[in-house]
N, C-alpha and C. Protein backbone atom coordinates (compact mmCIF):
# COMPACT_ATOMS: atom_id res chain seq x y z
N UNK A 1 150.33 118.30 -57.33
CA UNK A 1 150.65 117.26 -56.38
C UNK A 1 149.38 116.55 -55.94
N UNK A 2 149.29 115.43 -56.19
CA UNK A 2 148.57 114.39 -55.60
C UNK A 2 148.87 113.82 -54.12
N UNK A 3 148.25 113.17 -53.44
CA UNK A 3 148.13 112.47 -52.11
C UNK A 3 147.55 111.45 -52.35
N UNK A 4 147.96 109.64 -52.04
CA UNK A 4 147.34 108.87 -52.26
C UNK A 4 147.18 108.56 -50.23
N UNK A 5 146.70 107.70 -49.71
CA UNK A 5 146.32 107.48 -48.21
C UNK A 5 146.09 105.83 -48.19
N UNK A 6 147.15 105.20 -47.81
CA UNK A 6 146.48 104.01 -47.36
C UNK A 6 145.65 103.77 -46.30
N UNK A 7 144.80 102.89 -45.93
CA UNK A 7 144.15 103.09 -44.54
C UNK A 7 144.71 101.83 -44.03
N UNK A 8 145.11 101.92 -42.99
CA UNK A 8 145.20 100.07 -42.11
C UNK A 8 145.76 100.41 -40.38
N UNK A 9 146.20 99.62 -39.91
CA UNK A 9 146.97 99.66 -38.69
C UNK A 9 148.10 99.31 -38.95
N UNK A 10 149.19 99.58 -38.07
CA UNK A 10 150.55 99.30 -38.00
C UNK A 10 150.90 97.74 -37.56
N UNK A 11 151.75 97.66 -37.62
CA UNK A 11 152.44 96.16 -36.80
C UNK A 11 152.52 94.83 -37.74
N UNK A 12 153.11 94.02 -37.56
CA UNK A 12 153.33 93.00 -37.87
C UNK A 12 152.06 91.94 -37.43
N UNK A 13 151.33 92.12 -36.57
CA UNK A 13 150.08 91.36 -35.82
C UNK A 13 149.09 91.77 -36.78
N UNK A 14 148.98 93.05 -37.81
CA UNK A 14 147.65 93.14 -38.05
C UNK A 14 148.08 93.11 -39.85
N UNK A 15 149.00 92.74 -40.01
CA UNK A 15 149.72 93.01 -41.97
C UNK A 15 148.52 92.07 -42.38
N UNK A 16 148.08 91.40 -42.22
CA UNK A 16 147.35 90.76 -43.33
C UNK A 16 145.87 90.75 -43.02
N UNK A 17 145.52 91.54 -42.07
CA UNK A 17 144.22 91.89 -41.86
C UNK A 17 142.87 92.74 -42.43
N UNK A 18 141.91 92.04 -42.95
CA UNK A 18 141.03 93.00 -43.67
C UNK A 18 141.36 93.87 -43.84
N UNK A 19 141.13 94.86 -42.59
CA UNK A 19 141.29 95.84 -42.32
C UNK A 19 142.69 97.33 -42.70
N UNK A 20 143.58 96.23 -43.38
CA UNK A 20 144.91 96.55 -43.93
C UNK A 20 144.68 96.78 -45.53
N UNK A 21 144.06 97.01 -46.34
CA UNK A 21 144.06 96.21 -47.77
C UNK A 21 144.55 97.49 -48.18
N UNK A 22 144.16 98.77 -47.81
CA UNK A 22 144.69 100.16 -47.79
C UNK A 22 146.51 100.18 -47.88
N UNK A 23 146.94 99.75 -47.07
CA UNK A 23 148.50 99.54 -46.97
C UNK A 23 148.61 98.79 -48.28
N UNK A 24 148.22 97.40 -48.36
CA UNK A 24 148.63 96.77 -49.28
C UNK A 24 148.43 97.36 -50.91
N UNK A 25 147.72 98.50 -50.86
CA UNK A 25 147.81 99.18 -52.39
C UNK A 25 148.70 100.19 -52.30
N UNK A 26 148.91 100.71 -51.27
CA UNK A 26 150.08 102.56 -51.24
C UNK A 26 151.20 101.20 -51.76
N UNK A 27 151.80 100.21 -50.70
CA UNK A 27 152.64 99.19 -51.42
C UNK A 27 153.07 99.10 -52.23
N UNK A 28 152.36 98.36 -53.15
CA UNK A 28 151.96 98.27 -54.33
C UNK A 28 152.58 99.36 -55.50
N UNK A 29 151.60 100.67 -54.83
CA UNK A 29 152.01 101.42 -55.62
C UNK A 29 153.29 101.79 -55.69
N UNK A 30 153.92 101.86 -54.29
CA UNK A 30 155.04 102.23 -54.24
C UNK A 30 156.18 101.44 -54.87
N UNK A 31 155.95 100.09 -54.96
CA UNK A 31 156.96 99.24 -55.88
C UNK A 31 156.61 99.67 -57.65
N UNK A 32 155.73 99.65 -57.64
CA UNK A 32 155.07 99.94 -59.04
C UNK A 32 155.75 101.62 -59.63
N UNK A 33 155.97 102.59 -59.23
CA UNK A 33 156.49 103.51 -59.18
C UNK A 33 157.69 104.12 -59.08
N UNK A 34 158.86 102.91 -57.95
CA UNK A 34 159.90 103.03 -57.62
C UNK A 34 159.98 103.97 -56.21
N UNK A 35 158.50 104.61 -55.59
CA UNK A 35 158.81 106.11 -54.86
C UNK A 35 159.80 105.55 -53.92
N UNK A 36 160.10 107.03 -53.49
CA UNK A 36 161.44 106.80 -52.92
C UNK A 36 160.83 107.28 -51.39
N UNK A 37 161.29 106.37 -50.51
CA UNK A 37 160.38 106.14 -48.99
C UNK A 37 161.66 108.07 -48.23
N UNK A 38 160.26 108.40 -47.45
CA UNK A 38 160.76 109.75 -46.89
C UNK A 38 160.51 109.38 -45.60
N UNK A 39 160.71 108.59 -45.20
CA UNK A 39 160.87 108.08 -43.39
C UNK A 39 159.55 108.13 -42.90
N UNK A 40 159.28 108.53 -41.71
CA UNK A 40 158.50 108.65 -40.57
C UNK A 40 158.18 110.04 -40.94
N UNK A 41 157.32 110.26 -41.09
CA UNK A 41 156.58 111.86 -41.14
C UNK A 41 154.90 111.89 -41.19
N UNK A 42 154.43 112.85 -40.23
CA UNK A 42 153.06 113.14 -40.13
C UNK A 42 152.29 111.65 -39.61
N UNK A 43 152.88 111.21 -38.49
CA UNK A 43 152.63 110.30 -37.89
C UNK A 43 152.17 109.08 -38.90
N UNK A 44 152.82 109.06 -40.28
CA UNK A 44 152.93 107.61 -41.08
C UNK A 44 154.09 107.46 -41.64
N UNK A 45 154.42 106.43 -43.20
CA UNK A 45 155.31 106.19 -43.62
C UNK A 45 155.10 106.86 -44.63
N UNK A 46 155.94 107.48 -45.22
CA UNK A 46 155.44 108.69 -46.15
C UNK A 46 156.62 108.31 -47.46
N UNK A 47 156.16 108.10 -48.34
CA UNK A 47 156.84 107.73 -49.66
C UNK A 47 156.48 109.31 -50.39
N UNK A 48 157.84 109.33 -51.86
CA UNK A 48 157.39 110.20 -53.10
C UNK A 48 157.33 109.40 -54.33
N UNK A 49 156.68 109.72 -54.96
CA UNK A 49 156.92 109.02 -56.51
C UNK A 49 156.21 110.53 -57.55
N UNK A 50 156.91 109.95 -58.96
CA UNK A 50 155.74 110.62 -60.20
C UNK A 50 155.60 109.78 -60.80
N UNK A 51 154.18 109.91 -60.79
CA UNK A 51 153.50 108.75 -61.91
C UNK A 51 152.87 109.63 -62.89
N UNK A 52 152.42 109.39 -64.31
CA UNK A 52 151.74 110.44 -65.53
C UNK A 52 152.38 111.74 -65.49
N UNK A 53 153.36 112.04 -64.88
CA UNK A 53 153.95 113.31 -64.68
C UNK A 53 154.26 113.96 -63.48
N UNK A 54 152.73 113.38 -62.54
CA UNK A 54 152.52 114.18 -61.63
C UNK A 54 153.11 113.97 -60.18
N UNK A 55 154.01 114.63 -59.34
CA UNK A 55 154.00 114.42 -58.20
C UNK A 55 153.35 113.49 -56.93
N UNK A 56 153.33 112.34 -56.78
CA UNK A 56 152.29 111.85 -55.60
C UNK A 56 152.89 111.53 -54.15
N UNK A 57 152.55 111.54 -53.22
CA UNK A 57 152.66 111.50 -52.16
C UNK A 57 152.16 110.01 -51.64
N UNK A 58 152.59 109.53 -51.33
CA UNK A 58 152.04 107.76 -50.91
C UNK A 58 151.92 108.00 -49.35
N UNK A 59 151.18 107.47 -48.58
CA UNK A 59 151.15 107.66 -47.42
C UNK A 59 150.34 106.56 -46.69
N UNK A 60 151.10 105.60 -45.23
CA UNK A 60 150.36 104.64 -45.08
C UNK A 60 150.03 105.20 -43.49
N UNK A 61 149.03 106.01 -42.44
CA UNK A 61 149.07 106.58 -41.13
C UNK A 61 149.77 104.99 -40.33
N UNK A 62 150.95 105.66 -39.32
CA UNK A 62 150.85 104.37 -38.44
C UNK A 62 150.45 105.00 -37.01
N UNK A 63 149.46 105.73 -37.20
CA UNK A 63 148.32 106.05 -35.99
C UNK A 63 146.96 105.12 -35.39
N UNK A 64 146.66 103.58 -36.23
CA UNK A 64 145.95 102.90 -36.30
C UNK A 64 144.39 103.97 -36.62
N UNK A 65 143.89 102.64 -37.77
CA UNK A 65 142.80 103.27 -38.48
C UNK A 65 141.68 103.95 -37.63
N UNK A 66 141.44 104.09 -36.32
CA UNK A 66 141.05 105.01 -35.73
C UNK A 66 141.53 106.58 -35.33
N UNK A 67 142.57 106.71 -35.67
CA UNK A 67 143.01 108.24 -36.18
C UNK A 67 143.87 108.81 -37.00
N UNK A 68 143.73 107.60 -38.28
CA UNK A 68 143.77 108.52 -39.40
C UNK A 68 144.45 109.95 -39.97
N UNK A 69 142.77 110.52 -39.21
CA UNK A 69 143.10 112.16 -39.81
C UNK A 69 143.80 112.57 -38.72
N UNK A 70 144.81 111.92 -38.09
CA UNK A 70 145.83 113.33 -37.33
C UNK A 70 147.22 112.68 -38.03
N UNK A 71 147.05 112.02 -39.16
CA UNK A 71 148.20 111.47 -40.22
C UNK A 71 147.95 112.49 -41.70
N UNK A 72 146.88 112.20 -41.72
CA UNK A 72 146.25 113.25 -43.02
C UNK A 72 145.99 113.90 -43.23
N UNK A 73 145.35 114.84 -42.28
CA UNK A 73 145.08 115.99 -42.40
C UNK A 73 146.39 116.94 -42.47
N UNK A 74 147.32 116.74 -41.74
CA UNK A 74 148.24 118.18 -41.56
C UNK A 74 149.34 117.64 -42.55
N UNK A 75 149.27 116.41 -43.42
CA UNK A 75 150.15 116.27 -44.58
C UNK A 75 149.58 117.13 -45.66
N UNK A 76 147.92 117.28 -46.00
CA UNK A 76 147.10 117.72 -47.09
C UNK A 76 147.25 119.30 -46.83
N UNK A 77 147.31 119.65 -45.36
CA UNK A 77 146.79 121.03 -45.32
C UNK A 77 148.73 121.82 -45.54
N UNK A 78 149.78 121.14 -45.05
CA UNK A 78 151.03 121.43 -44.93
C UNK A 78 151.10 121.57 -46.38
N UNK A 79 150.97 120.48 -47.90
CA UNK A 79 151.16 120.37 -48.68
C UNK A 79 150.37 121.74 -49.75
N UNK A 80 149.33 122.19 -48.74
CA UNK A 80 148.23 122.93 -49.62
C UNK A 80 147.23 122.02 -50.95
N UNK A 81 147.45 120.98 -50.52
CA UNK A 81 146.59 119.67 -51.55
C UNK A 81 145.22 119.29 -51.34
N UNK A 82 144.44 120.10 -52.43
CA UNK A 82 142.57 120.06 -52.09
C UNK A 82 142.07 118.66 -51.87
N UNK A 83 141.12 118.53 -51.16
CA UNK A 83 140.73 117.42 -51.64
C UNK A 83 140.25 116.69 -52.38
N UNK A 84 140.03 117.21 -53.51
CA UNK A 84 140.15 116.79 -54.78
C UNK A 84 141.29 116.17 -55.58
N UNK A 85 142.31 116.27 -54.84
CA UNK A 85 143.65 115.45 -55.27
C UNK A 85 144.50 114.54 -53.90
N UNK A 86 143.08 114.44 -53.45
CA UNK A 86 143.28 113.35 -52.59
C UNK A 86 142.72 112.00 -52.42
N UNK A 87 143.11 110.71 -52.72
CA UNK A 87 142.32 109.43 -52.75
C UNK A 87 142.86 108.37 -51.58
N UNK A 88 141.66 108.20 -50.58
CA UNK A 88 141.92 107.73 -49.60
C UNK A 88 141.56 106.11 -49.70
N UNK A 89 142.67 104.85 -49.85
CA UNK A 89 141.98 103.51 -49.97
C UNK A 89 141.87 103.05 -48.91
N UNK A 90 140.75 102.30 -48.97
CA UNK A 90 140.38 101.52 -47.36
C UNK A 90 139.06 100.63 -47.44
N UNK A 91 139.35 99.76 -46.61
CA UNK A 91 138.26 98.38 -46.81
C UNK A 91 136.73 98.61 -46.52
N UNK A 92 136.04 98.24 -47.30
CA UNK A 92 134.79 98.53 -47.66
C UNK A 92 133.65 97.50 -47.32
N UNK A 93 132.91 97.50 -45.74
CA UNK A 93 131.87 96.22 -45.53
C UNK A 93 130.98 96.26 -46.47
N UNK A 94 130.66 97.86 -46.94
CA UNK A 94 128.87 97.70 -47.79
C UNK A 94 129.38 97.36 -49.29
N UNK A 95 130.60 96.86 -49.46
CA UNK A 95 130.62 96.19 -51.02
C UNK A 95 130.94 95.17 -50.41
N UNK A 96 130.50 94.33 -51.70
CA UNK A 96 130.47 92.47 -51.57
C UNK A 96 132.42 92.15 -51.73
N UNK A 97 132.86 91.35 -51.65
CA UNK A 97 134.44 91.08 -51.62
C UNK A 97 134.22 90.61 -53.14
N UNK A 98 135.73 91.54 -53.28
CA UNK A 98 135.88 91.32 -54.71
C UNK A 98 135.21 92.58 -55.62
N UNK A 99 134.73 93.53 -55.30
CA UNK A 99 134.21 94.71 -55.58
C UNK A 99 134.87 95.78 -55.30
N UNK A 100 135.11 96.12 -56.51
CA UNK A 100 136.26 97.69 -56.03
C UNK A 100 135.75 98.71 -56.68
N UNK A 101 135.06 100.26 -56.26
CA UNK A 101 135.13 101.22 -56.64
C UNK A 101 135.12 102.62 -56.15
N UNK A 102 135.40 102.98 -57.11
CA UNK A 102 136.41 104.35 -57.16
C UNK A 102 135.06 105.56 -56.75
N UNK A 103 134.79 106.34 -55.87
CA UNK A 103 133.77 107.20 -55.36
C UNK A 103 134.79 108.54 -54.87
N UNK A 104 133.32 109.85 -55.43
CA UNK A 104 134.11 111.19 -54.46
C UNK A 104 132.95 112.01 -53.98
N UNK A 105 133.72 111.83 -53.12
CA UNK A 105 133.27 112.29 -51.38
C UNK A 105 131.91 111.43 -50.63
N UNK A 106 131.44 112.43 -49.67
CA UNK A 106 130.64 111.35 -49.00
C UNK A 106 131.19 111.10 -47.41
N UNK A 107 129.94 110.49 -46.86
CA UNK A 107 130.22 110.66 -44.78
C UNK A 107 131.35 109.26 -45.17
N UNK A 108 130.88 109.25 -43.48
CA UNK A 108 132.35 107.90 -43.36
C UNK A 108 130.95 106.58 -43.50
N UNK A 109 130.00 106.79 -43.60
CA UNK A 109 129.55 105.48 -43.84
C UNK A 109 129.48 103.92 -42.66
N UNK A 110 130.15 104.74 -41.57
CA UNK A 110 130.51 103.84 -40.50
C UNK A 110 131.72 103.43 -40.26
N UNK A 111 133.05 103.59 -41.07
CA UNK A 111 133.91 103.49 -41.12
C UNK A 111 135.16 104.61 -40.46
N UNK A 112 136.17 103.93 -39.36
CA UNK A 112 135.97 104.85 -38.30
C UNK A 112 137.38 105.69 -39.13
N UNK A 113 138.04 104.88 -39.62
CA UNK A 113 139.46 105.60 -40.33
C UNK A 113 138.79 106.99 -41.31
N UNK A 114 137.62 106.77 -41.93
CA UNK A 114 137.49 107.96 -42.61
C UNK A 114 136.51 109.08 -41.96
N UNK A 115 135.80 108.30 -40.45
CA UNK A 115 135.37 109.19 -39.68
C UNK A 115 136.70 110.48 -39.26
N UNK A 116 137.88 109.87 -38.67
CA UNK A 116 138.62 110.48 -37.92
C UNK A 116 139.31 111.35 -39.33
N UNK A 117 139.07 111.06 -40.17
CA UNK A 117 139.87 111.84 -41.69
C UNK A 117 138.76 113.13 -41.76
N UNK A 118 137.39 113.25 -41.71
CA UNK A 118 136.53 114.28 -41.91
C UNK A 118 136.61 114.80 -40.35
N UNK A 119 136.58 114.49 -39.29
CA UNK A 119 136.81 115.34 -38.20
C UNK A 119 138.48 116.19 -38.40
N UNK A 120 139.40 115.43 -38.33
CA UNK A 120 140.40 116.12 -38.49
C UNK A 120 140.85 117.08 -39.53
N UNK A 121 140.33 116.79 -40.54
CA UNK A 121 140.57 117.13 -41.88
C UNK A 121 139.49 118.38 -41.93
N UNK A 122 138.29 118.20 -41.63
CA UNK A 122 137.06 118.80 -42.12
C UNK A 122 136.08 119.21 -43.18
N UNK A 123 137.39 118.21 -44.27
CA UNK A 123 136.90 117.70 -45.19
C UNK A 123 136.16 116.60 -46.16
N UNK A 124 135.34 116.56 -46.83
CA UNK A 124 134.94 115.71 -46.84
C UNK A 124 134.74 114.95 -48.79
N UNK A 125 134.98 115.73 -49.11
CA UNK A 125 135.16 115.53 -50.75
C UNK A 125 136.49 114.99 -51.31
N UNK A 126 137.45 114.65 -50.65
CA UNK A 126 138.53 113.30 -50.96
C UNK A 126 137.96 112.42 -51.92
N UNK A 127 138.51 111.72 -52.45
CA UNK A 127 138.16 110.38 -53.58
C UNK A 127 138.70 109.50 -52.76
N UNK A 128 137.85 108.24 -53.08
CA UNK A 128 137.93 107.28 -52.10
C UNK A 128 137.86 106.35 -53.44
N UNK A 129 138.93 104.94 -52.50
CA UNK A 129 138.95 103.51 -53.81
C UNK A 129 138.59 102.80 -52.34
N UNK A 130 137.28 102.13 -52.87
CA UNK A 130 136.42 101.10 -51.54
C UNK A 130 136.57 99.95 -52.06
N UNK A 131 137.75 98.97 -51.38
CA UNK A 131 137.90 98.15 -51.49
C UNK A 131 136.68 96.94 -50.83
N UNK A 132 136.63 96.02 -51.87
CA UNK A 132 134.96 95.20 -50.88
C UNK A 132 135.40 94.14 -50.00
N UNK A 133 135.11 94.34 -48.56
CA UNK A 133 135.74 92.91 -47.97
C UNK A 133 134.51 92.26 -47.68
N UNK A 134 133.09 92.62 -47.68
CA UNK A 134 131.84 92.33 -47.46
C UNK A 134 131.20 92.34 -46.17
N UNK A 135 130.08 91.89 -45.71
CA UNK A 135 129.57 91.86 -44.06
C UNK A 135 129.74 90.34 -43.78
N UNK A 136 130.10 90.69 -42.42
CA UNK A 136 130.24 89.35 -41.46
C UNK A 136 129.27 88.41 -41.54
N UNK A 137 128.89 87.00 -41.68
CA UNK A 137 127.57 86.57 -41.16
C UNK A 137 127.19 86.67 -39.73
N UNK A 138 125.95 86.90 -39.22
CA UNK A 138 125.81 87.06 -38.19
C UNK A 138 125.75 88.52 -37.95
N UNK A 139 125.84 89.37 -38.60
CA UNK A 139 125.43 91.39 -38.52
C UNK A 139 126.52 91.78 -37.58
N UNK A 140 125.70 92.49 -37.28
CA UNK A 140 127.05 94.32 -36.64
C UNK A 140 127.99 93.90 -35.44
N UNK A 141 127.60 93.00 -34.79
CA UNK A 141 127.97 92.31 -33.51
C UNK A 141 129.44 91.74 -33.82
N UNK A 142 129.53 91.33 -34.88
CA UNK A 142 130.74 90.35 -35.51
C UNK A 142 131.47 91.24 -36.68
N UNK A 143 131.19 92.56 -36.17
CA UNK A 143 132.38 93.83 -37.75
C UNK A 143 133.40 93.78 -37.19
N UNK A 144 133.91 93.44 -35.51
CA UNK A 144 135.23 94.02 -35.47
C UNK A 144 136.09 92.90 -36.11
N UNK A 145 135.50 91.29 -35.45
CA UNK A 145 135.76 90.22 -35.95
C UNK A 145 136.37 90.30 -37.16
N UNK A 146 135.14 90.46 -38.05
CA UNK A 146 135.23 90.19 -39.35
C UNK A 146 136.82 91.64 -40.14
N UNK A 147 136.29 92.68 -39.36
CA UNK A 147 137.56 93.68 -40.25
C UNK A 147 139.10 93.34 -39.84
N UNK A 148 139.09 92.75 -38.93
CA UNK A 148 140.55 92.31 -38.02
C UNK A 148 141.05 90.87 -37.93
N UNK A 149 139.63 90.63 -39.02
CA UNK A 149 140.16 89.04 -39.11
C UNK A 149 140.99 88.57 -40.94
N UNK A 150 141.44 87.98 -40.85
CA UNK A 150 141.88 87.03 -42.00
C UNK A 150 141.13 86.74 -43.26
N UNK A 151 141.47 87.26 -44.62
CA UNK A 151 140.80 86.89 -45.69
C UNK A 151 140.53 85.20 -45.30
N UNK A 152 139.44 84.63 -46.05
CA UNK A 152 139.18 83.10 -46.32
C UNK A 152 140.06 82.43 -47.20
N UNK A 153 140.29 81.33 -47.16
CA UNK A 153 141.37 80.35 -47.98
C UNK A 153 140.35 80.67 -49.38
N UNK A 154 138.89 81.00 -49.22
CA UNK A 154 138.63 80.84 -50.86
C UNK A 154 138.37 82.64 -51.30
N UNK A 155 138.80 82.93 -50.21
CA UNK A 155 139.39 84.88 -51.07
C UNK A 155 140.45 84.94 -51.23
N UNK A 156 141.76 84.26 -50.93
CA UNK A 156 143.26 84.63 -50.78
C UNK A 156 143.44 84.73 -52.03
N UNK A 157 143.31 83.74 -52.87
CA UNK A 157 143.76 83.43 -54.64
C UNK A 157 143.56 84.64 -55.33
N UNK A 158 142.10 85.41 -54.88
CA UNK A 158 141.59 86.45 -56.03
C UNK A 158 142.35 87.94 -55.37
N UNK A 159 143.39 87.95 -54.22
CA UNK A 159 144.27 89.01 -53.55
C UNK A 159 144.98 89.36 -54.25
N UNK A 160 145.98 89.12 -55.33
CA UNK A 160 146.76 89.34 -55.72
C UNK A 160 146.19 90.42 -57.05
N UNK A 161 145.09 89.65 -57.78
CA UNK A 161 144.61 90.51 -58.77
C UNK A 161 144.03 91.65 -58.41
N UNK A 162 143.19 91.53 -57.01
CA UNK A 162 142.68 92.75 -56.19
C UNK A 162 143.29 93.87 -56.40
N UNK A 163 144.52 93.74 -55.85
CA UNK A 163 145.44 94.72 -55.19
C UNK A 163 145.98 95.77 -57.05
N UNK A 164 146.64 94.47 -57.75
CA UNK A 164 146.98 95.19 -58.78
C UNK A 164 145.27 95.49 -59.42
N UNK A 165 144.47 95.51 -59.21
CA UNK A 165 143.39 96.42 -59.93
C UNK A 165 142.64 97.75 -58.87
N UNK A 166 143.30 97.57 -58.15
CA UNK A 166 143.70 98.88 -57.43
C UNK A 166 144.28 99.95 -57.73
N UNK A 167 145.78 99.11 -57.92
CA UNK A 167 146.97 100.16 -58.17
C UNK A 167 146.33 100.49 -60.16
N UNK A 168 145.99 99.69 -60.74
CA UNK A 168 145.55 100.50 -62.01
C UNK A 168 144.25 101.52 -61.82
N UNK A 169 143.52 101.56 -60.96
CA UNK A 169 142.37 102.40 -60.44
C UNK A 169 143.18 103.80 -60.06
N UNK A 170 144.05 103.46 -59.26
CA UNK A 170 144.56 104.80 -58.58
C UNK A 170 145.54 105.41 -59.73
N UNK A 171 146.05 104.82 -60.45
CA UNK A 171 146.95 105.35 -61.66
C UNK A 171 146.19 106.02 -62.57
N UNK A 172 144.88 105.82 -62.83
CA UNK A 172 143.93 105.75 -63.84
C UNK A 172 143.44 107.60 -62.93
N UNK A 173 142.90 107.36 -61.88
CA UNK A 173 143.02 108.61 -61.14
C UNK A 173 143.86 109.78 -61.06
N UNK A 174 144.70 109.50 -60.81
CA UNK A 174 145.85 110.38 -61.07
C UNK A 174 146.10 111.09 -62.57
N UNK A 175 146.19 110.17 -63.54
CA UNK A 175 146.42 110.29 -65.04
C UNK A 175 144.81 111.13 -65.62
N UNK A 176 143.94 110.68 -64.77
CA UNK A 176 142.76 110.93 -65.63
C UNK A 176 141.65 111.60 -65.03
N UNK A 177 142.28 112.06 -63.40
CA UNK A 177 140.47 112.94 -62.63
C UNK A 177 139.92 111.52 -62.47
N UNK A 178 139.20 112.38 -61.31
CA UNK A 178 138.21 110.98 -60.80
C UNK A 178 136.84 110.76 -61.57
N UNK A 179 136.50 111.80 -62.44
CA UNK A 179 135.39 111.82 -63.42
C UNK A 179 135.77 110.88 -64.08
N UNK A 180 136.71 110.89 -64.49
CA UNK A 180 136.65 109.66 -66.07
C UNK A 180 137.34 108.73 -65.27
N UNK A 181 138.16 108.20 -64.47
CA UNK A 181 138.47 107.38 -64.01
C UNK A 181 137.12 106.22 -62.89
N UNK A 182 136.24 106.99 -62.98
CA UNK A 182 135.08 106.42 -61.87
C UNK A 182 134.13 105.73 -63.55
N UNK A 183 134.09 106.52 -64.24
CA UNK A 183 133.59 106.35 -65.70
C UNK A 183 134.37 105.26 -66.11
N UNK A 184 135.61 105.08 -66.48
CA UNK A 184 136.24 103.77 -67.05
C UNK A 184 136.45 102.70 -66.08
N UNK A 185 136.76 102.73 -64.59
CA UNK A 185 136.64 101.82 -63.90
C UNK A 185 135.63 101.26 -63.50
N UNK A 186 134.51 102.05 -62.63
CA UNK A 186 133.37 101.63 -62.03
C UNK A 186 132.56 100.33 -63.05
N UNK A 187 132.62 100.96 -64.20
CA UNK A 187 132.15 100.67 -65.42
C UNK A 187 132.16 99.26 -65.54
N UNK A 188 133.48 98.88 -66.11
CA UNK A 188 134.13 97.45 -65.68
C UNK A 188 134.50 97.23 -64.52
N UNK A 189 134.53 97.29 -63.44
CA UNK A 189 134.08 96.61 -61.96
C UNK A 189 135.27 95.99 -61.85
């Protein structure tokens, strides 16, 4: 059994927000798959699917991306699922937009959804797909801005291909370990 993790906030106010791009691939996957949605559980929306054979767990927290790990953690530890068969997606300032790759383990980097995933969790070797939304102009002062704000009219167009080169990243994962999947994706970018 696999665990995939979207990262974003809940609501209708924040669906198309940087900070969401996490949701928009569990999505994704979940149409791509057919999984079949298991309600409200572990304080998110918790889908099943098999993809390559294997069991996955889709999961989007609606705890907002500041606590995370009290969505993830007690799904991974309930499930008995290492973290090694866990891939957490979520928006990425230190890649440029339009940059997607596939990494395992590692701190939160500043990022507070995967802060609250290694406190709660206490783990820290998960596989992560870092989606690139890039840095604000103007530095650190303008991150909340920039993660809670609105793709640009000249990023929207390249969203659609984003997302589905996501969902082939995370399939590619699943089907193939994050060794060769970080190897065939990273690769081609």
């Amino acid at each position: 059994m696999k665990i995939i993790c979207g990262l974003g906030n809940p609501g209708a106010e924040h669906a198309r927000q940087r900070h969401n791009v996490g949701f928009w691939v569990v999505d994704a996957l979940a149409a791509q798959w057919k999984a079949r949605s298991d309600g409200e559980k572990y304080d998110g929306e918790l889908f099943s699917a098999t993809a390559a054979g294997e069991k996955v767990l889709l999961l989007k927290p609606q705890t907002y991306m500041n606590l995370s790990g009290t969505s993830l953690a007690p799904l991974a530890r309930f499930f008995k699922v290492p973290p090694a068969d866990v891939l957490v997606v979520h928006d990425e300032l230190d890649l440029p937009f339009g940059k997607l790759q596939l990494k395992q383990g590692g701190g939160p980097g500043g990022h507070n959804g995967l802060k609250s995933i290694l406190e709660r969790w206490g783990e820290q070797d998960f596989g992560r797909l870092r989606f690139g939304i890039g840095k604000p102009p103007g530095g650190a002062e303008r991150v909340t801005g920039h993660v809670l704000g609105h793709f640009s009219p000249d990023e929207q167009p390249q969203l659609k291909a984003l997302v589905e080169s996501s969902v082939a990243a995370a399939e590619r994962w699943v089907r193939d370990g994050m060794a060769k999947a970080m190897n065939g994706f990273n690769r081609k970018g």
